[in-house]
C-alpha atoms as a PDB file:
ATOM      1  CA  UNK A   1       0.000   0.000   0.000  1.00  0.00           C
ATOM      2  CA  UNK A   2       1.424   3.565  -1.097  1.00  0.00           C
ATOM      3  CA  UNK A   3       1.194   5.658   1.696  1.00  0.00           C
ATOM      4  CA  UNK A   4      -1.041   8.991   1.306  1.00  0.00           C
ATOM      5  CA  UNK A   5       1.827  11.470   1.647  1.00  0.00           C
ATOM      6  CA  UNK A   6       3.776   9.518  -1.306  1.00  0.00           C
ATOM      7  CA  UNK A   7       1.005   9.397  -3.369  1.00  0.00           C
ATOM      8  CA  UNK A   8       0.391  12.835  -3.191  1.00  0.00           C
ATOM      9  CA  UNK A   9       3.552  13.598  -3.697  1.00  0.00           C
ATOM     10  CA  UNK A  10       3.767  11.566  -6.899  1.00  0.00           C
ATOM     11  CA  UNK A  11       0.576  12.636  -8.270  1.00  0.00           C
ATOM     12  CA  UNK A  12       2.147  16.236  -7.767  1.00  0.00           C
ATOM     13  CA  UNK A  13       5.465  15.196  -9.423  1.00  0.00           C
ATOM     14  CA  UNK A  14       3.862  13.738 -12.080  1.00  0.00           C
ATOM     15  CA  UNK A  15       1.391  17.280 -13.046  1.00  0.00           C
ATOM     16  CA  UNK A  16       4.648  18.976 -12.677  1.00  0.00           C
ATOM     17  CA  UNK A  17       6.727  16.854 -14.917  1.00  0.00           C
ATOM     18  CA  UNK A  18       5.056  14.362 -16.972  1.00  0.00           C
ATOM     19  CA  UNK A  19       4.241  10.536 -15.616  1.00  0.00           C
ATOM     20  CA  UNK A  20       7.548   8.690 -15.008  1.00  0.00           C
ATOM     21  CA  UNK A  21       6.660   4.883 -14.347  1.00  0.00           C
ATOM     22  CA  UNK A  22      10.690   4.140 -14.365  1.00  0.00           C
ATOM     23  CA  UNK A  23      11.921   1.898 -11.937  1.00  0.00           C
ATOM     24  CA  UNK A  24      14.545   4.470 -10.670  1.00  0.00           C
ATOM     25  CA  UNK A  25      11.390   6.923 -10.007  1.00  0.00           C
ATOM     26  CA  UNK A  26       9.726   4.721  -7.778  1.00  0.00           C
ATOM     27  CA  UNK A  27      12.921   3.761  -6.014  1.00  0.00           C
ATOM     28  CA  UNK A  28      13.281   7.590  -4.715  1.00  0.00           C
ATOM     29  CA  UNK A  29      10.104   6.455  -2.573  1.00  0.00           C
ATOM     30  CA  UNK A  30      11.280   2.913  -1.732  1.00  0.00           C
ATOM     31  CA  UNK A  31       8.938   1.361  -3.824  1.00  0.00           C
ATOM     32  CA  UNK A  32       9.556  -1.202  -5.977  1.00  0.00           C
ATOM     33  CA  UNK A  33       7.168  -2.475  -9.138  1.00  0.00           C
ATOM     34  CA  UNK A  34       7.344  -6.345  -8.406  1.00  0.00           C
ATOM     35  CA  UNK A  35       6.024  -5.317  -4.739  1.00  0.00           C
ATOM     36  CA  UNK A  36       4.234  -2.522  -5.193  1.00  0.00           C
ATOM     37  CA  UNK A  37       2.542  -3.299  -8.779  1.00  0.00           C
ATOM     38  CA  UNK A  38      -0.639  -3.370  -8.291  1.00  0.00           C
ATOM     39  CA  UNK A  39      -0.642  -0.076  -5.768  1.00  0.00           C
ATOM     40  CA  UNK A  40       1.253   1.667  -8.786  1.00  0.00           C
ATOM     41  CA  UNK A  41      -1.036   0.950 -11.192  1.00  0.00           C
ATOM     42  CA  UNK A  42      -4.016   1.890  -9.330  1.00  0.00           C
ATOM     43  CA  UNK A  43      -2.263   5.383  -8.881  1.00  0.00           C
ATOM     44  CA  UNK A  44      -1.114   5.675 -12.980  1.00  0.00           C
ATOM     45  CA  UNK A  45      -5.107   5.026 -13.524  1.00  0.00           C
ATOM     46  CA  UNK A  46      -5.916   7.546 -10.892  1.00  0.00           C
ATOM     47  CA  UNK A  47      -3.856   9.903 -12.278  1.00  0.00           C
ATOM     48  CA  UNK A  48      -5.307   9.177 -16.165  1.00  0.00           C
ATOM     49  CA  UNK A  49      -8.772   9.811 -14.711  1.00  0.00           C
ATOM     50  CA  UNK A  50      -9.824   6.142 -14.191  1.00  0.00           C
ATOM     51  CA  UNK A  51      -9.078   3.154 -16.096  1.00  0.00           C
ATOM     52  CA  UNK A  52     -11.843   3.889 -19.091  1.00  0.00           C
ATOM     53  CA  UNK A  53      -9.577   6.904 -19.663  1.00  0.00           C
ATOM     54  CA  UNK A  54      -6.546   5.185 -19.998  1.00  0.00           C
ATOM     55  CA  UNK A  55      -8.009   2.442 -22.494  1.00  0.00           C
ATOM     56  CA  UNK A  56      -8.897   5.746 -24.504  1.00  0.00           C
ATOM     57  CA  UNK A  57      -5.718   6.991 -24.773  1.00  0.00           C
ATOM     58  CA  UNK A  58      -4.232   3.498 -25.506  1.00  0.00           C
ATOM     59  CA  UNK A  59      -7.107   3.042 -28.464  1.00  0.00           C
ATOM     60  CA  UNK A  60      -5.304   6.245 -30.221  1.00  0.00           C
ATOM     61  CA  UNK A  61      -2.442   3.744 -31.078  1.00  0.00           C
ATOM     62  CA  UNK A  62      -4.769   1.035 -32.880  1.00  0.00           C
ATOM     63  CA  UNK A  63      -3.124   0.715 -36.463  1.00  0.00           C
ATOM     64  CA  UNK A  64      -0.505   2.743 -35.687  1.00  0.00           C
ATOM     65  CA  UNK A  65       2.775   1.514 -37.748  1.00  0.00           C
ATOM     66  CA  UNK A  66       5.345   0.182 -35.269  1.00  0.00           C
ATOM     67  CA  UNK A  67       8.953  -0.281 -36.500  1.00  0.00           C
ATOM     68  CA  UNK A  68      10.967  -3.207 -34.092  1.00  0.00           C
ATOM     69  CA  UNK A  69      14.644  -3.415 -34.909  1.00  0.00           C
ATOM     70  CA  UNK A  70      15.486  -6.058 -31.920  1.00  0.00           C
ATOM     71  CA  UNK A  71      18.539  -8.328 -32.013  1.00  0.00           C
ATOM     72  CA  UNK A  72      18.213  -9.985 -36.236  1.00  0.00           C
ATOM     73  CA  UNK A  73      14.895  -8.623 -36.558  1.00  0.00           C
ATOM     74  CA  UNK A  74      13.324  -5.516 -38.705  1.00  0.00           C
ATOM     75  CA  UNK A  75       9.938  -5.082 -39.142  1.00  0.00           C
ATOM     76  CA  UNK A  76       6.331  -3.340 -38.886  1.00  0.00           C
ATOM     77  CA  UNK A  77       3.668  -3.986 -36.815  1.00  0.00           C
ATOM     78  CA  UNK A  78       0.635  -2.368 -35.762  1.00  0.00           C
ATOM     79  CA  UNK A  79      -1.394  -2.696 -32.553  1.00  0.00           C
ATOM     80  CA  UNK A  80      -5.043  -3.949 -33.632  1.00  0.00           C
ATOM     81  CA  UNK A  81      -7.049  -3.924 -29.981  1.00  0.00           C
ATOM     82  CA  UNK A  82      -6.375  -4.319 -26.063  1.00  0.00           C
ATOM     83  CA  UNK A  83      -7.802  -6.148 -23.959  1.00  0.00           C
ATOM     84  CA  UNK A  84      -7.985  -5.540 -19.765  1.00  0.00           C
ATOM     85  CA  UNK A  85      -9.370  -8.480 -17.484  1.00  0.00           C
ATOM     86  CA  UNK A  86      -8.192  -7.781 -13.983  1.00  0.00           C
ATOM     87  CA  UNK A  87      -5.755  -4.836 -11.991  1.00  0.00           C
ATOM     88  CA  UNK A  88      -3.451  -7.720 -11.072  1.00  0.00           C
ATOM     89  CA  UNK A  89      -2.484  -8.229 -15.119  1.00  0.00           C
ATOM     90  CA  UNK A  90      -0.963  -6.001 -17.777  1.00  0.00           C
ATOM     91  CA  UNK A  91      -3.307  -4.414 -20.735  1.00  0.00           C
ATOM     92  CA  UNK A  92      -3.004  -7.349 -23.063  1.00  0.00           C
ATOM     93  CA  UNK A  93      -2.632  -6.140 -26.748  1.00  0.00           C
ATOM     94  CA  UNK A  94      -3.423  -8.167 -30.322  1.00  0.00           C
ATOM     95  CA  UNK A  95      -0.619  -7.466 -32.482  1.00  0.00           C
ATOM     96  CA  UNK A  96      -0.545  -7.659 -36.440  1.00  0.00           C
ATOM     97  CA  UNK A  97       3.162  -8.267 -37.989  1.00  0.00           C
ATOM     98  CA  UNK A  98       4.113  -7.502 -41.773  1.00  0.00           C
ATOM     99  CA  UNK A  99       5.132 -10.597 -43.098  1.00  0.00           C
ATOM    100  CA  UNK A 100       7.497  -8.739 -45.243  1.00  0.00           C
ATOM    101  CA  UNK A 101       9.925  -7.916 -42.419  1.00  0.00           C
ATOM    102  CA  UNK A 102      13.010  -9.591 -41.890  1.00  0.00           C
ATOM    103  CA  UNK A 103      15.022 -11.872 -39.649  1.00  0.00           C
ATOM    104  CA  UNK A 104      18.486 -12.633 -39.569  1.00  0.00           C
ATOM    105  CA  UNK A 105      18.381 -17.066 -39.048  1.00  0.00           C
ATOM    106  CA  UNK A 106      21.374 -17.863 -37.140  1.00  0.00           C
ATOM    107  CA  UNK A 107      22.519 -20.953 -37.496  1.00  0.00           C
ATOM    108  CA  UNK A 108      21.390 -21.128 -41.295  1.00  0.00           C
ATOM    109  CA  UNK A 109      23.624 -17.575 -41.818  1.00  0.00           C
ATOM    110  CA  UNK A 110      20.364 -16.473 -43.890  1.00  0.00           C
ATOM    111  CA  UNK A 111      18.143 -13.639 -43.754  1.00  0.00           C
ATOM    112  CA  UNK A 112      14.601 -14.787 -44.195  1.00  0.00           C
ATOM    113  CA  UNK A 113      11.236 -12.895 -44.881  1.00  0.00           C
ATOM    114  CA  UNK A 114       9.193 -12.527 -41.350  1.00  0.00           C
ATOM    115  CA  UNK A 115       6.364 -14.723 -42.385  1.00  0.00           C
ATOM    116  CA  UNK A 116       8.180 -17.934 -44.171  1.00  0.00           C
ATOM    117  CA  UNK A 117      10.354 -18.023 -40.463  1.00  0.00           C
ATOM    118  CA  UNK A 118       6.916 -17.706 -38.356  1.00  0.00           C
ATOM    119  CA  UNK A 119       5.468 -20.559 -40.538  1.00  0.00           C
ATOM    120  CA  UNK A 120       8.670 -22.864 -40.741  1.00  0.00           C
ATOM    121  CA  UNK A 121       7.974 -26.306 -38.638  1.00  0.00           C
ATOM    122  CA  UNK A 122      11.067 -26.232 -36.762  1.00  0.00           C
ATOM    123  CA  UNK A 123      11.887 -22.995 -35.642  1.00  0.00           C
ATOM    124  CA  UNK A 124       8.334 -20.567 -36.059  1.00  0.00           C
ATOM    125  CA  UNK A 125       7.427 -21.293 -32.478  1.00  0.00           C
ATOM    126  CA  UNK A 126      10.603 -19.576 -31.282  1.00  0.00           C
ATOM    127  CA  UNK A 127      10.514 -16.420 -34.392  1.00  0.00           C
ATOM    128  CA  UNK A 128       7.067 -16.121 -32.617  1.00  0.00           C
ATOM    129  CA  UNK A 129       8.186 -15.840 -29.418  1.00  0.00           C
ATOM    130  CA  UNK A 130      11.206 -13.799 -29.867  1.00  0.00           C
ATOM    131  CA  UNK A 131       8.854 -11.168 -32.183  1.00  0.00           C
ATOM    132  CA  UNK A 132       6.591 -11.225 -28.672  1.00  0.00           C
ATOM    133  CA  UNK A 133       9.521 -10.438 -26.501  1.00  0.00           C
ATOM    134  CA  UNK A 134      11.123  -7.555 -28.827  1.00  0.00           C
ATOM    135  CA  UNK A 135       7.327  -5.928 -28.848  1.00  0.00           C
ATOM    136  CA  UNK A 136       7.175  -6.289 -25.285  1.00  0.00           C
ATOM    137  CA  UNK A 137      10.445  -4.766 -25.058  1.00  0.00           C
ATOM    138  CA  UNK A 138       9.499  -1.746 -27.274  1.00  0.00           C
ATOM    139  CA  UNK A 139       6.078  -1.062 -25.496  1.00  0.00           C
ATOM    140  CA  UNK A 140       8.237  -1.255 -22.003  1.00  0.00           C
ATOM    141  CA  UNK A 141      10.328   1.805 -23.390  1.00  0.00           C
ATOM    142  CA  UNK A 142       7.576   3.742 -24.734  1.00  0.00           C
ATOM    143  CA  UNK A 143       4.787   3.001 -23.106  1.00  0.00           C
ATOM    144  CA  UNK A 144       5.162   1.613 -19.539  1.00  0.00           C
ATOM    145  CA  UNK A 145       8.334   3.322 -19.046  1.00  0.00           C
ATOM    146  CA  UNK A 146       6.762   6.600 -19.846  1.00  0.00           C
ATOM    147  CA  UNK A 147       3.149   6.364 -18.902  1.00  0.00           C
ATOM    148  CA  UNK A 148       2.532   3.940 -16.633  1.00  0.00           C
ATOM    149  CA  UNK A 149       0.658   1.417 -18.550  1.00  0.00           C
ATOM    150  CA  UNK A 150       1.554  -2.133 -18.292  1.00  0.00           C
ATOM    151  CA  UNK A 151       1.008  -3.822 -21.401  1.00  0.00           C
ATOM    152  CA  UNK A 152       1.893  -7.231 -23.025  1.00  0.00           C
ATOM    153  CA  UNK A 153       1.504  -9.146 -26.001  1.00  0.00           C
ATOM    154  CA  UNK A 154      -1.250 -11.680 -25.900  1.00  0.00           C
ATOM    155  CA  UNK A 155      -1.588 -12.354 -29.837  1.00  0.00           C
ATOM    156  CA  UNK A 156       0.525 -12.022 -32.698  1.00  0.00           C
ATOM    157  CA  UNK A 157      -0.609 -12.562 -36.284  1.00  0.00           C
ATOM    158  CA  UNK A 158       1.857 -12.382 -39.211  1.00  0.00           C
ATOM    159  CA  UNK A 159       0.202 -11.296 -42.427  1.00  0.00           C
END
């Protein structure tokens, strides 16, 4: 539980200087987001005006264009819909990939289009899941970091 005096005095920091949902941020108040995550979110949606308010914001990015340059990886993506079942779990988001991206296979030494590696029998399940992880990554930097708003992948489509 976030005390009142720290929550006010977040709330304040935050009209002063923006919302800053960084982990060093919360430190200054010896708070930390594995123990303190759901107390932290309750506060981002407090300050957004309630959680209806923050889904609106977050529907402004719906078809967006997304580049993700992660690790072999270069492609577009667009956010297609959230999704929010409980405080205790992130925003989930439905993500549609350009099959026409690329990725850099490893231990082939080839660079392959997006979609033939995300349908290929023996290594799609992992394209898929490292695609997941470098979107997560990218809406942890520009989302959650900045805003407040835990979000995560739930599905990815390649088209």
């Amino acid at each position: 539980m976030i005390s009142n005096k720290i929550r006010n005095i977040i709330l304040k920091q935050w009209k002063k200087n923006g919302v800053d949902a960084s982990p060093g941020f919360f430190n200054m108040f010896g708070l930390n987001y594995s123990k303190n995550g759901n107390d932290i979110k309750k506060l981002v949606y407090e300050y957004y005006g309630g959680v209806e308010n923050v889904l609106k914001r977050l529907n402004k990015l719906i078809d967006k264009k997304i580049h993700i340059t992660d690790g072999g990886y270069d492609y577009y993506c667009k956010i297609m819909s959230f999704k929010r079942w409980h405080i205790d779990e992130p925003i989930y988001v439905e993500i549609e990939v350009d099959g026409d991206g690329e990725v850099f296979i490893f231990p082939e030494d080839k660079l392959e289009n997006i979609k033939d590696a995300y349908n290929n029998e023996d290594y799609g399940w992992e394209i898929k899941d490292e695609m997941k992880d470098s979107i997560n990554k990218w809406m942890y930097y520009n989302i959650t970091e900045k805003y407040g708003i835990d979000l995560e992948v739930d599905e990815l489509f390649v088209v």
